[in-house]
Protein backbone atom coordinates (compact mmCIF):
# COMPACT_ATOMS: atom_id res chain seq x y z
CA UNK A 1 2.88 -10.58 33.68
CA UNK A 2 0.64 -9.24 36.56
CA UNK A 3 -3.04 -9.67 36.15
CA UNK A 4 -5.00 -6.21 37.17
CA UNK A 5 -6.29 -8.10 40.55
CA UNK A 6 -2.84 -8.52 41.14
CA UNK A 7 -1.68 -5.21 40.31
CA UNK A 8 -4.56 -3.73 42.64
CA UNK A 9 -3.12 -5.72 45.37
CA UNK A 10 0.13 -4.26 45.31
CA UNK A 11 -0.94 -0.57 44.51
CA UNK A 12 -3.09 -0.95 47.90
CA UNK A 13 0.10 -1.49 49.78
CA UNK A 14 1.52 2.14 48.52
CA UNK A 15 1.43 4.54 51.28
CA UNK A 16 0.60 8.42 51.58
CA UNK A 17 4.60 9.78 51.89
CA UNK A 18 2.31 12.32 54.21
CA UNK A 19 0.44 10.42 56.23
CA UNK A 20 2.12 7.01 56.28
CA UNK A 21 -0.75 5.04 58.06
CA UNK A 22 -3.00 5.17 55.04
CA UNK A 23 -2.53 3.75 51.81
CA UNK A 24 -3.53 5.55 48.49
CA UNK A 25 -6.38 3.20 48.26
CA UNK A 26 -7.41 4.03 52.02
CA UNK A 27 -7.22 7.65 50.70
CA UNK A 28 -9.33 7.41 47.56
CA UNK A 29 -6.43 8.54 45.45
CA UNK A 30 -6.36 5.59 43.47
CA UNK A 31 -8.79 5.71 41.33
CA UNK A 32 -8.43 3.13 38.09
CA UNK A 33 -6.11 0.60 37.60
CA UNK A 34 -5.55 -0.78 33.74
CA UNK A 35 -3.35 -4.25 32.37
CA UNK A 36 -2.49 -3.57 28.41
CA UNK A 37 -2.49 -7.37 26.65
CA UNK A 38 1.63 -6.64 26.61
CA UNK A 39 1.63 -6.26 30.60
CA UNK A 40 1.74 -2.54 30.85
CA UNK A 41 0.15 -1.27 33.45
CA UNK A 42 -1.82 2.08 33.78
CA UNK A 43 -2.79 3.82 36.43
CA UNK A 44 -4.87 6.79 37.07
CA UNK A 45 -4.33 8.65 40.48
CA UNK A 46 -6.17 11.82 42.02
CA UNK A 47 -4.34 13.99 44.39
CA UNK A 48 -6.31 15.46 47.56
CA UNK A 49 -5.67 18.58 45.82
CA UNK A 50 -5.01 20.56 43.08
CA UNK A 51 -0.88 20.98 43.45
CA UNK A 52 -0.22 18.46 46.16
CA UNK A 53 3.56 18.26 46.33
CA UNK A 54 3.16 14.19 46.94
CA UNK A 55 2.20 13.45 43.72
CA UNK A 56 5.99 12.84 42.83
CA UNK A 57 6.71 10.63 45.31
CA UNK A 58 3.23 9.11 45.20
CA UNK A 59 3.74 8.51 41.23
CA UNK A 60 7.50 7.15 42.18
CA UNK A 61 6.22 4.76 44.74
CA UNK A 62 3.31 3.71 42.67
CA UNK A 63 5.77 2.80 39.49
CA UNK A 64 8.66 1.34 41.86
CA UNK A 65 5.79 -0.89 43.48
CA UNK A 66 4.67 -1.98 39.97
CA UNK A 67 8.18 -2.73 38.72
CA UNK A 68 9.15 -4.70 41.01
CA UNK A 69 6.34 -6.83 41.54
CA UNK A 70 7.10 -7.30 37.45
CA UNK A 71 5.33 -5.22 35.17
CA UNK A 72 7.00 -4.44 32.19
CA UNK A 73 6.54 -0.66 31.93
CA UNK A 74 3.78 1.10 34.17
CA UNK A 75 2.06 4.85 33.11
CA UNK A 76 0.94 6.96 35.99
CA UNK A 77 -1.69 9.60 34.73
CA UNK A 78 -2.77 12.21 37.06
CA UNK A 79 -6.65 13.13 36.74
CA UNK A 80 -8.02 16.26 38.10
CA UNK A 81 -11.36 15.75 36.70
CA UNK A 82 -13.59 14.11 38.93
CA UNK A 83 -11.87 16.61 41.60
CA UNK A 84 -11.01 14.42 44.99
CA UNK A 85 -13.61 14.51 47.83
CA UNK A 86 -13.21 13.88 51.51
CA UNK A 87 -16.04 11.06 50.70
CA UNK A 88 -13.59 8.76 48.72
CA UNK A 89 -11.85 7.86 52.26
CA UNK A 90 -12.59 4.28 53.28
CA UNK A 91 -13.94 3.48 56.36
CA UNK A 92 -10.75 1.87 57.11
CA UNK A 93 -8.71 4.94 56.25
CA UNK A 94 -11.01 7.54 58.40
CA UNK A 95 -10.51 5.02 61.65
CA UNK A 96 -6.36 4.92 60.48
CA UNK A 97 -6.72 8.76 61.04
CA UNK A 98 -8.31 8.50 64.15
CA UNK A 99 -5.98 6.21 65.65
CA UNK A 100 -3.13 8.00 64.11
CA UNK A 101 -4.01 11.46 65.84
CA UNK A 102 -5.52 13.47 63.06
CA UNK A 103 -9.43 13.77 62.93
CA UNK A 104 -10.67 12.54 59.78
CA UNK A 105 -13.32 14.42 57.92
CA UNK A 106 -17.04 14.31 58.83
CA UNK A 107 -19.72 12.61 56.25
CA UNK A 108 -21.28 14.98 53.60
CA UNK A 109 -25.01 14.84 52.32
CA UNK A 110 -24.92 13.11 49.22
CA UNK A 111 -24.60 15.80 46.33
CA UNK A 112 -25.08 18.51 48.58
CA UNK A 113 -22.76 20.46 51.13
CA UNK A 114 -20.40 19.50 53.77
CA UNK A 115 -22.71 19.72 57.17
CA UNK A 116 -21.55 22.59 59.50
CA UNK A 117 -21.57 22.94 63.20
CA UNK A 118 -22.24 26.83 63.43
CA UNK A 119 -20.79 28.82 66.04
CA UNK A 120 -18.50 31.71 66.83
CA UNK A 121 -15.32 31.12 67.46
CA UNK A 122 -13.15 34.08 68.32
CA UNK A 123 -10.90 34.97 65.52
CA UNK A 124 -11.92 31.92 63.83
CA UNK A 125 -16.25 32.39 63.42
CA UNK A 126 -18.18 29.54 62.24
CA UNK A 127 -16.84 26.25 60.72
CA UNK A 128 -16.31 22.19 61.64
CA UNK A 129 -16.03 21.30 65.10
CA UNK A 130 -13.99 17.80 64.75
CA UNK A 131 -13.91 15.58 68.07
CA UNK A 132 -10.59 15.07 69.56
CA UNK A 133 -8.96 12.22 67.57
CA UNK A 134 -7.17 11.62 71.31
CA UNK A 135 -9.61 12.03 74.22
CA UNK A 136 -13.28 12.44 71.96
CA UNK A 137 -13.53 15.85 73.65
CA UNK A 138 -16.39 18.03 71.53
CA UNK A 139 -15.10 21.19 72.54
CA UNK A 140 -12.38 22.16 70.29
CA UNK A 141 -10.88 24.81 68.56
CA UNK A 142 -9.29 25.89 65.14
CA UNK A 143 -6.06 27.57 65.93
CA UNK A 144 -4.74 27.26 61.90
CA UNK A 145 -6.57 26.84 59.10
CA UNK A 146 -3.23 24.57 57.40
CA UNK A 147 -0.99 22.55 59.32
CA UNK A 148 1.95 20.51 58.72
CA UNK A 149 -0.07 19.87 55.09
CA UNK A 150 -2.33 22.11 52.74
CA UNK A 151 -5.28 19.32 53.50
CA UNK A 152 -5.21 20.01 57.04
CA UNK A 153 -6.20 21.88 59.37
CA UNK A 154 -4.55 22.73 63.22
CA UNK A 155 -6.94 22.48 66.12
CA UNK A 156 -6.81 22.02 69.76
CA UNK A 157 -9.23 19.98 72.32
CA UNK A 158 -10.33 22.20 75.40
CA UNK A 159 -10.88 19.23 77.09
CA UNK A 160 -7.88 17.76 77.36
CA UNK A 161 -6.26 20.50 75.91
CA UNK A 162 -3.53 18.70 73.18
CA UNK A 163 -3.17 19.71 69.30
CA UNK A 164 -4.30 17.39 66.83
CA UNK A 165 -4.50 17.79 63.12
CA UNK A 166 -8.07 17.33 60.99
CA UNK A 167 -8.08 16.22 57.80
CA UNK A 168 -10.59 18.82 56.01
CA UNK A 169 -13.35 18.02 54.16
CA UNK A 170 -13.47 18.63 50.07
């Protein structure tokens, strides 16, 4: 039978099928982890957002992980309610993004909104201005509002001029 210390453990070694350099712990998308006195285990994931198509494989992973480290039977729940924020990244996870390519959300006030660098932008008018993930370039652009996933966004460096995904804040 797997304590819940143990069961943490593992579940911190199940990656995003998205973004394979962070884990779901790195991601703040696990969010509660529960041992029944039979060995069951529960576990309560988030998703990024409302609808995001990894949940499947996320819940598969999660109960395959489980299993075979031993647990008799394992429940995934999915819980909407707290909604996922940006701010449940680790530190660990927003430097994984960084070093991956993508540039990882910027901090947000506690309890109040997500701070803004205004400017205009043609086509795109005000909004985040992420640093380059690659060279640290300020100047950059928004050329899509979704990339190659719902929970991020396309932009490009006029610095050094390469793409880069950012991870949008929620």
């Amino acid at each position: 039978m797997l304590a819940r210390d143990d069961a943490v453990r593992v579940l911190e070694q199940v990656t995003d099928p998205e973004i394979p350099v962070l884990t779901i712990a790195d991601l703040g998308v696990l969010r509660d982890v529960v041992v029944a006195d039979d060995g069951a285990v529960r576990v309560d994931i988030t998703p990024t957002y409302s609808g995001c198509p990894a949940m499947d494989e996320i819940t598969a992973d999660v109960r395959g992980a489980l299993l075979a480290a031993g647990a008799p039977a394992v429940d995934v729940r999915i819980v909407l309610d707290p909604a996922w924020t940006t701010d449940w990244l680790s530190a660990d996870g927003r430097r994984k993004l960084a070093e991956y390519g993508i540039a990882p959300p910027g901090p947000r006030a506690a309890g109040g909104p997500v701070p803004l660098e205004l400017g205009y932008r043609p086509g795109l008018g005000p909004g985040v201005a992420p640093a380059c993930p690659r060279c640290g370039g300020t100047d950059t652009e928004e050329l899509a509002r979704f990339a190659s996933t719902a929970c991020k966004s396309l932009w490009r460096c006029l610095t050094c001029r390469e793409p880069f995904d950012h991870f949008k804040e929620f």
